[in-house]
N, C-alpha and C. Protein backbone atom coordinates (compact mmCIF):
# COMPACT_ATOMS: atom_id res chain seq x y z
N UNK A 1 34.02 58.99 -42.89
CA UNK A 1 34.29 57.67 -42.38
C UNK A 1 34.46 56.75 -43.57
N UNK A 2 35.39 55.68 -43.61
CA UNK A 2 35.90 55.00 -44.69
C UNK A 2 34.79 53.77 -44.04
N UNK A 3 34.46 53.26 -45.73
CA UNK A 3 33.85 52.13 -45.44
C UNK A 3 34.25 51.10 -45.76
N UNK A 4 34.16 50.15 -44.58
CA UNK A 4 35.04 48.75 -44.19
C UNK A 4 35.29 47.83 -46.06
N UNK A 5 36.07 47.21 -45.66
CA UNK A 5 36.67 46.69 -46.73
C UNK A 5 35.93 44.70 -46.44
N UNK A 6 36.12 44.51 -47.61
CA UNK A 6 35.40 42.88 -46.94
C UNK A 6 35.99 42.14 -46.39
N UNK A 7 37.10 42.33 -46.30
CA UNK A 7 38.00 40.89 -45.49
C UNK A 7 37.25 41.81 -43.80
N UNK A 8 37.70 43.05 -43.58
CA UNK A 8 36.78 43.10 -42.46
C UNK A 8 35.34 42.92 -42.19
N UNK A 9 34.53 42.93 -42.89
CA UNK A 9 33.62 42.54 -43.09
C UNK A 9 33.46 40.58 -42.73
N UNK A 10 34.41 40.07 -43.70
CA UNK A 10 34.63 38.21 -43.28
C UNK A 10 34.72 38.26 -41.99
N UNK A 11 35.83 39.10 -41.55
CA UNK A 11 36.35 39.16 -40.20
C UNK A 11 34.94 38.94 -38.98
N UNK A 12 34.91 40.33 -39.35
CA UNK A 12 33.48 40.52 -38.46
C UNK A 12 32.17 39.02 -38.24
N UNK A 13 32.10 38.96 -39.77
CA UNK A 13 31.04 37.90 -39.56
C UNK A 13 31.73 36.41 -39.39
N UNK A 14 33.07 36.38 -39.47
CA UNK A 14 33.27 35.15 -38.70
C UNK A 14 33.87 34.94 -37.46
N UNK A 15 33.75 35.94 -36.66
CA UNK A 15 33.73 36.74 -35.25
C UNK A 15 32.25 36.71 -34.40
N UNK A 16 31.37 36.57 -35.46
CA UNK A 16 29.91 36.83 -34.68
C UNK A 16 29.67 35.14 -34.92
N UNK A 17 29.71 34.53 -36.10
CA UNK A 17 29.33 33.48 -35.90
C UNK A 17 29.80 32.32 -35.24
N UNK A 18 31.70 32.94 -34.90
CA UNK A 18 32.21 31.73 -33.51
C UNK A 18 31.34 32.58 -31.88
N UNK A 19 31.19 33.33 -31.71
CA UNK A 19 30.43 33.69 -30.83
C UNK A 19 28.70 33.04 -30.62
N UNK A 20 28.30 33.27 -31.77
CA UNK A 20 26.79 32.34 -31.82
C UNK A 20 27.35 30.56 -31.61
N UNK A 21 28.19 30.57 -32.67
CA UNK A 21 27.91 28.73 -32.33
C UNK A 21 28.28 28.49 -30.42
N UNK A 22 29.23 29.40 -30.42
CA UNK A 22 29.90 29.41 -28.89
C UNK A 22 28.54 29.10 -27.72
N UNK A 23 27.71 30.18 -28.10
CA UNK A 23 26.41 30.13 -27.26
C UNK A 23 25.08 29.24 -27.74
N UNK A 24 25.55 29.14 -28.62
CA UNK A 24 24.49 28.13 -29.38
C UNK A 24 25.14 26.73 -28.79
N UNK A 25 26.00 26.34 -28.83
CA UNK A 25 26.72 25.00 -27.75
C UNK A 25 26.13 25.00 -26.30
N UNK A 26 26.35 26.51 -25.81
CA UNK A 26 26.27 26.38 -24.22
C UNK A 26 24.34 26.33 -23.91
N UNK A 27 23.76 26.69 -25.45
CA UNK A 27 22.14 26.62 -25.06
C UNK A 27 22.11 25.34 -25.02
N UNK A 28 22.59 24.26 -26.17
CA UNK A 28 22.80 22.81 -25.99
C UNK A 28 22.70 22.48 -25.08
N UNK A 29 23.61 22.58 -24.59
CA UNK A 29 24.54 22.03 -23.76
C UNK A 29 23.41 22.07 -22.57
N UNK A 30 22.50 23.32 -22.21
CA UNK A 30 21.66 23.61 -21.03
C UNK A 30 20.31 22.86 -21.55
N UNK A 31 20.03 22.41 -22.95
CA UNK A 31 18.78 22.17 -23.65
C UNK A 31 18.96 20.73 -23.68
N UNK A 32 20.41 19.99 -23.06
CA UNK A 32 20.59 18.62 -23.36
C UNK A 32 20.29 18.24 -21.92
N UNK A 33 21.14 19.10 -20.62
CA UNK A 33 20.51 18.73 -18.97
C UNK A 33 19.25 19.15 -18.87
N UNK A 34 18.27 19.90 -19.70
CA UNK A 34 17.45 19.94 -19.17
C UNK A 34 16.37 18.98 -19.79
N UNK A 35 16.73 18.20 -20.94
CA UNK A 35 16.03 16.91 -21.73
C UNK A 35 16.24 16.08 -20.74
N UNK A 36 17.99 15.66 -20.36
CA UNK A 36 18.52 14.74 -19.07
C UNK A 36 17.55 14.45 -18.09
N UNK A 37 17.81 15.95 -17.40
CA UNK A 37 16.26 15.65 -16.36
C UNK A 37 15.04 15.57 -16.21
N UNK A 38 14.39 15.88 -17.39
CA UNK A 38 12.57 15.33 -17.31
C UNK A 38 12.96 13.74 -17.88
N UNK A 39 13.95 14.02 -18.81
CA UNK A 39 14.05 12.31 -18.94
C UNK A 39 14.00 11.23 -17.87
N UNK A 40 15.04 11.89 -16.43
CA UNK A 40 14.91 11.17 -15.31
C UNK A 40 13.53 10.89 -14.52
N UNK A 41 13.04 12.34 -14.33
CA UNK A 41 11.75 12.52 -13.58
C UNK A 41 10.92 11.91 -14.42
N UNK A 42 10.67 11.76 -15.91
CA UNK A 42 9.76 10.47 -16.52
C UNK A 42 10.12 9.41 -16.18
N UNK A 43 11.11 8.71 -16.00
CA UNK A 43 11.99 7.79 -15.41
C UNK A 43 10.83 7.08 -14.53
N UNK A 44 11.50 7.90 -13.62
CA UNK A 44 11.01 7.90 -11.94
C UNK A 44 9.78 7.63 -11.86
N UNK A 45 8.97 8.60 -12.26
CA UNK A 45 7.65 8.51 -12.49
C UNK A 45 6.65 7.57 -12.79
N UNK A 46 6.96 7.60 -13.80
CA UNK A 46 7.10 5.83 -14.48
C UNK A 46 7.10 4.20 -14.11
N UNK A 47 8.29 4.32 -13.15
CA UNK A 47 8.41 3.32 -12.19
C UNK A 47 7.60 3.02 -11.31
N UNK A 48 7.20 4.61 -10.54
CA UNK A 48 6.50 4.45 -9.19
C UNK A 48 5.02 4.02 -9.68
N UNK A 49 4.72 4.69 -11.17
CA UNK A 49 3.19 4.15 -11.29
C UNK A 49 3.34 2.56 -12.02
N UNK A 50 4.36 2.25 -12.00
CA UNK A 50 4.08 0.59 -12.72
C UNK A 50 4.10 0.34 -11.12
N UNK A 51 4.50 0.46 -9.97
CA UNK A 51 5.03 0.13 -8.67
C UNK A 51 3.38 0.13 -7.95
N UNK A 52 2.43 1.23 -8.09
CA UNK A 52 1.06 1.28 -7.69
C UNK A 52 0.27 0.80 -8.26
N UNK A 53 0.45 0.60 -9.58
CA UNK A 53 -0.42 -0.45 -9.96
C UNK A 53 -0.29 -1.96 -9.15
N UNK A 54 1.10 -2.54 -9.82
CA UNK A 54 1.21 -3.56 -9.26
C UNK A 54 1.12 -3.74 -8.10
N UNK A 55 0.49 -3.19 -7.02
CA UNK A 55 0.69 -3.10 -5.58
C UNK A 55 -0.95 -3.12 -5.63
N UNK A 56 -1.49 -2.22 -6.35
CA UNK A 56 -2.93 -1.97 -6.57
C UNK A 56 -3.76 -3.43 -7.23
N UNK A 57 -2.55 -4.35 -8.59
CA UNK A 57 -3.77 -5.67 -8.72
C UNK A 57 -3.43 -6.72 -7.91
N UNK A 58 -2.51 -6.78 -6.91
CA UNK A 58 -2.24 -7.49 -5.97
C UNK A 58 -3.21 -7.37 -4.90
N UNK A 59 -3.39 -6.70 -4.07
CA UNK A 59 -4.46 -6.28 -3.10
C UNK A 59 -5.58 -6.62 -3.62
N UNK A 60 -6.03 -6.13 -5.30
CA UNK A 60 -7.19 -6.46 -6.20
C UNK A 60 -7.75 -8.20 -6.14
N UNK A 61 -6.07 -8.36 -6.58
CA UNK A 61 -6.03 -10.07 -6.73
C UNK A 61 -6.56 -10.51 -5.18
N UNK A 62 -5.57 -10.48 -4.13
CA UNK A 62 -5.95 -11.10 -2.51
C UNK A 62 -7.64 -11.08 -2.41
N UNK A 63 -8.22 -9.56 -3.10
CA UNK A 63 -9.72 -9.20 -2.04
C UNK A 63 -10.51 -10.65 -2.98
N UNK A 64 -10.20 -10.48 -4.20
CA UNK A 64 -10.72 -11.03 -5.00
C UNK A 64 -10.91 -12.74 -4.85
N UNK A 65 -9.70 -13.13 -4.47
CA UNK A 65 -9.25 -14.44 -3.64
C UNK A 65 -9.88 -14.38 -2.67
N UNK A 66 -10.42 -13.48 -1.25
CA UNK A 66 -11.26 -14.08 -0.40
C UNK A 66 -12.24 -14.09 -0.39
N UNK A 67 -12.86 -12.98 -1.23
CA UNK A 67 -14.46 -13.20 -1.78
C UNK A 67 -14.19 -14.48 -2.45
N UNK A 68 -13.86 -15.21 -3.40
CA UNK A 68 -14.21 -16.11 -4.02
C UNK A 68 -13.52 -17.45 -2.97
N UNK A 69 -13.00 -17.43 -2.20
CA UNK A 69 -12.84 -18.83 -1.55
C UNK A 69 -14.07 -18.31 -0.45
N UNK A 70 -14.68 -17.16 -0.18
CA UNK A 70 -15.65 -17.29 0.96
C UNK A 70 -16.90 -18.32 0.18
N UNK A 71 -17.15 -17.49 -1.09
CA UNK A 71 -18.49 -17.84 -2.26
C UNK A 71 -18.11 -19.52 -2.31
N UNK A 72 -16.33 -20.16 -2.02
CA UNK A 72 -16.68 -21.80 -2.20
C UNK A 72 -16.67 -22.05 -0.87
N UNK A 73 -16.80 -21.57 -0.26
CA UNK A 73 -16.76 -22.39 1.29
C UNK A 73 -18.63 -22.16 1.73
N UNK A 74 -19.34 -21.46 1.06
CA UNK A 74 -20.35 -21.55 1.64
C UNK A 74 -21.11 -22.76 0.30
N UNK A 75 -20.61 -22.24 -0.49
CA UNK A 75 -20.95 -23.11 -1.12
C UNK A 75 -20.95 -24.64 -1.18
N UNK A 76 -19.64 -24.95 -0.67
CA UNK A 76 -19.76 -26.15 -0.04
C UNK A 76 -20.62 -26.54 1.03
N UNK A 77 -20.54 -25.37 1.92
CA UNK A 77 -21.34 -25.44 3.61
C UNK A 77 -22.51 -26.12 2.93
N UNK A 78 -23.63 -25.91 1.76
CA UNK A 78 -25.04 -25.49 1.34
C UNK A 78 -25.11 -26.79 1.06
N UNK A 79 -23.65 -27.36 0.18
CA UNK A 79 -23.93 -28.63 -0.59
C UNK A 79 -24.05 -30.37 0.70
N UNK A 80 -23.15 -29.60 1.51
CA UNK A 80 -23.41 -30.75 2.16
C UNK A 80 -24.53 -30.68 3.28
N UNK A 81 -24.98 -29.65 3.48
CA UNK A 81 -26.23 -29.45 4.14
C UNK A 81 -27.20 -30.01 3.30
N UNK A 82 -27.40 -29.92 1.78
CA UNK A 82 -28.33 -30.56 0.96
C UNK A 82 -28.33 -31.81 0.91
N UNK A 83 -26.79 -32.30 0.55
CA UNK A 83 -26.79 -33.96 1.15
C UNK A 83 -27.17 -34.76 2.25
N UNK A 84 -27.49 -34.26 3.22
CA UNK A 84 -27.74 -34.68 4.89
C UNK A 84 -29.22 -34.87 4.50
N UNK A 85 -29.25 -36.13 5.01
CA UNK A 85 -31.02 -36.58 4.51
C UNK A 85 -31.76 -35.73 5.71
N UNK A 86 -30.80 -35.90 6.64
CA UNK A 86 -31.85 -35.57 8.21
C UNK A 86 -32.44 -34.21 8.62
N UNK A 87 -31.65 -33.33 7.24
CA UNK A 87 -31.93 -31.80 7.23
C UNK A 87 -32.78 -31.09 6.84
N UNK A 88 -33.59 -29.90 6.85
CA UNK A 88 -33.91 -29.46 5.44
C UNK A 88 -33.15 -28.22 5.35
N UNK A 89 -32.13 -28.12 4.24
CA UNK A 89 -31.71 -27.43 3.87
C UNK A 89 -31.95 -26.09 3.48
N UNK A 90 -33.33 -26.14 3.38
CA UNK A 90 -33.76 -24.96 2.67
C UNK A 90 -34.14 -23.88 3.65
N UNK A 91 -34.05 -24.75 4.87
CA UNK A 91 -34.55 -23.69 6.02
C UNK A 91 -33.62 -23.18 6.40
N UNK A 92 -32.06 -23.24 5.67
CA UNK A 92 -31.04 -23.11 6.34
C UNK A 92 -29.57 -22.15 5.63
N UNK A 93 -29.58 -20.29 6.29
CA UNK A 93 -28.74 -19.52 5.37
C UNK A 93 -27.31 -20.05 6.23
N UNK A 94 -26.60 -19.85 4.55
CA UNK A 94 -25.35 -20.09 5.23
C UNK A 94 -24.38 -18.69 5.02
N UNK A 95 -23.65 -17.85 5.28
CA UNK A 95 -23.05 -16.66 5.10
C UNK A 95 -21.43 -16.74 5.78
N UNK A 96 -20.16 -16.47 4.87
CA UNK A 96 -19.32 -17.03 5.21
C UNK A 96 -18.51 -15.65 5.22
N UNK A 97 -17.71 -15.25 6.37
CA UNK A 97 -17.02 -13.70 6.15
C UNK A 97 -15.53 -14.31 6.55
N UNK A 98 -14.61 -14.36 5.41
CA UNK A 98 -13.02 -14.65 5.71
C UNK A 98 -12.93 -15.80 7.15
N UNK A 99 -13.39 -16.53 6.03
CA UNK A 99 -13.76 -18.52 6.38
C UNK A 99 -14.30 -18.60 7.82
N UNK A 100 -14.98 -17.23 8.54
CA UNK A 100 -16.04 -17.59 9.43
C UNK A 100 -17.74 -17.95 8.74
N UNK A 101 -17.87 -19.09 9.71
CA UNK A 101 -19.32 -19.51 8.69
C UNK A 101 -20.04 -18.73 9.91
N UNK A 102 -21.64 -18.31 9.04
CA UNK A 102 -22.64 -18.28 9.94
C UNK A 102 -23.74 -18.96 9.41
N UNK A 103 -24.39 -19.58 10.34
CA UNK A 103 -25.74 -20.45 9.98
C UNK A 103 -27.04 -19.79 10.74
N UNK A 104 -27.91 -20.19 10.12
CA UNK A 104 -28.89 -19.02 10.62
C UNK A 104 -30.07 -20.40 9.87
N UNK A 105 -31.38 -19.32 10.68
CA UNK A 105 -32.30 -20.55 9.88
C UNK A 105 -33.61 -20.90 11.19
N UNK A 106 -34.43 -21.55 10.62
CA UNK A 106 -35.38 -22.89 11.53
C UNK A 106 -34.95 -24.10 10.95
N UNK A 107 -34.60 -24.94 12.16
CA UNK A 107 -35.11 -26.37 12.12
C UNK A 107 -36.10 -26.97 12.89
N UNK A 108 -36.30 -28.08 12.95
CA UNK A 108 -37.16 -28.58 13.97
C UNK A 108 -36.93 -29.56 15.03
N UNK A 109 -35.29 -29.72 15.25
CA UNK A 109 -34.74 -30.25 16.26
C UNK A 109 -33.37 -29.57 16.79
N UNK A 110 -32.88 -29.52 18.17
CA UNK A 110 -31.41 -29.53 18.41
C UNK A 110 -30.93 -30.22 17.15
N UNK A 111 -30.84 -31.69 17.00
CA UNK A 111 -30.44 -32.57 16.62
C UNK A 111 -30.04 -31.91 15.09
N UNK A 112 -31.17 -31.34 14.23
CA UNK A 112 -31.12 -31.04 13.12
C UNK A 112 -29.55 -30.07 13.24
N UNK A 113 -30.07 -28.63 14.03
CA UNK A 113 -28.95 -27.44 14.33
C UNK A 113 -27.38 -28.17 14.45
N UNK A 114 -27.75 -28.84 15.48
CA UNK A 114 -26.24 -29.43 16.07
C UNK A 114 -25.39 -30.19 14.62
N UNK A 115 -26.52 -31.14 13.70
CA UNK A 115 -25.81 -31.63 12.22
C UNK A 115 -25.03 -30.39 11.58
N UNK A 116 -25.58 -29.32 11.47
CA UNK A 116 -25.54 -28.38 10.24
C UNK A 116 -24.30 -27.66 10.97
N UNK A 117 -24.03 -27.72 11.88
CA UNK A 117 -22.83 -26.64 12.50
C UNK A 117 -21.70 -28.14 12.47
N UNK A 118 -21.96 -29.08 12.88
CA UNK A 118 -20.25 -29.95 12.86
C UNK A 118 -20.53 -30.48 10.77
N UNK A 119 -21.45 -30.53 10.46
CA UNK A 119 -21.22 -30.06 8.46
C UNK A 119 -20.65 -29.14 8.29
N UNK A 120 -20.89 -28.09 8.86
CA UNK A 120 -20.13 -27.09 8.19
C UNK A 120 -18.85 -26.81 9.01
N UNK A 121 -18.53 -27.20 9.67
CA UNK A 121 -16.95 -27.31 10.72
C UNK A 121 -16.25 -28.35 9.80
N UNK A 122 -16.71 -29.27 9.45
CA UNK A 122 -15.65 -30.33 8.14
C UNK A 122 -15.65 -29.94 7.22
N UNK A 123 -15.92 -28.86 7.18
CA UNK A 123 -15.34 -27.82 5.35
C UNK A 123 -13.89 -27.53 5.43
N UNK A 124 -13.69 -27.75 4.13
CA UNK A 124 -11.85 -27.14 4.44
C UNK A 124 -11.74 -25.83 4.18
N UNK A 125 -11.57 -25.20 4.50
CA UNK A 125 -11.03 -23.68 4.76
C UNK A 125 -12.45 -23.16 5.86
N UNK A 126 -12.98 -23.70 6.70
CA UNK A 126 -13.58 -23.40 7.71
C UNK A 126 -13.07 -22.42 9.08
N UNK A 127 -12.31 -21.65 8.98
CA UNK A 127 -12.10 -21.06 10.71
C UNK A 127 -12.82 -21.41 11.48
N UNK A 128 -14.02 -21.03 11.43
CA UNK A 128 -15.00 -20.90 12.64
C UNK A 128 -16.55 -20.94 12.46
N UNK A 129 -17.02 -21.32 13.22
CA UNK A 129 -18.83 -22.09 12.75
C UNK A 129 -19.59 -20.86 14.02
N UNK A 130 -20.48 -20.13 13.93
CA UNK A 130 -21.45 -19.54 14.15
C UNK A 130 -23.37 -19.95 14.37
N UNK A 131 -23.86 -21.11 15.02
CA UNK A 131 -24.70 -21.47 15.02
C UNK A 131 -25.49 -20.63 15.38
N UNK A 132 -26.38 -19.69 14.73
CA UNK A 132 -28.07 -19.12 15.21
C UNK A 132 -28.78 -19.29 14.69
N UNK A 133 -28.79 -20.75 14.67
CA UNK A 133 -29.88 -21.52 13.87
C UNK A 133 -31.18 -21.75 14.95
N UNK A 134 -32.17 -20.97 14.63
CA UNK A 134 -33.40 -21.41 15.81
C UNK A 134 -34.11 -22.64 15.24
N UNK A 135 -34.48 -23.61 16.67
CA UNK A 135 -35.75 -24.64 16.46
C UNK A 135 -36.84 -23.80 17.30
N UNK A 136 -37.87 -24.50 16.10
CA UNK A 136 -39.31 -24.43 15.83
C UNK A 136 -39.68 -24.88 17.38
């Protein structure tokens, strides 16, 4: 057997290496759609969790907003119950659930009870007044 001469030899190896780059393109080429698509699905992904968060400190924000306008509405309820000379305040819980008040307590008249429920009905953000305030 005669052994190849180098131009066949060039031949050969520049025969194998348009064949490699050939497939070396088409791995590209499969190594570039398949970058494409996790690129998308990070994308996506991505979005939907900036999308649950923000959905998540919104709801956060609202709960947060009615606990703290309940904490000023009783708070108010307390202050003007403290102002009322005719009261004693101290005998008197106030507990406020999404601007329903409840009053609870001893006094020692209707008269006292009946003050402390239309006080706490002239609060602003008041819904609704709950008197189980017992007299003594």
């Amino acid at each position: 057997m005669k052994a190849p001469t180098t131009a066949t030899l060039v031949i050969v190896a520049m025969l194998t290496t348009g064949g490699l780059a050939a497939c070396s393109e088409q791995q590209q080429e499969e190594t570039r759609d398949k970058a494409r698509s996790s690129l998308e699905q990070a994308t996506e992904a991505t979005k939907q969790a900036v999308n649950d968060a923000a959905d998540y400190a919104k709801d956060a924000s609202e709960r947060a907003g009615d606990f703290l306008s309940d904490s000023a509405i009783t708070a108010r309820v307390k202050t003007a119950l403290f102002e009322a000379d005719q009261l004693n305040a101290g005998q008197i819980n106030v507990e406020t659930i999404n601007g329903h008040v409840v009053l609870s307590g001893l006094v020692k008249t209707d008269a006292e009870a009946d003050l402390a429920e239309q006080l706490a009905e002239g609060i602003e953000g008041v819904k609704s007044v709950e008197n189980d305030i017992e007299v003594e």
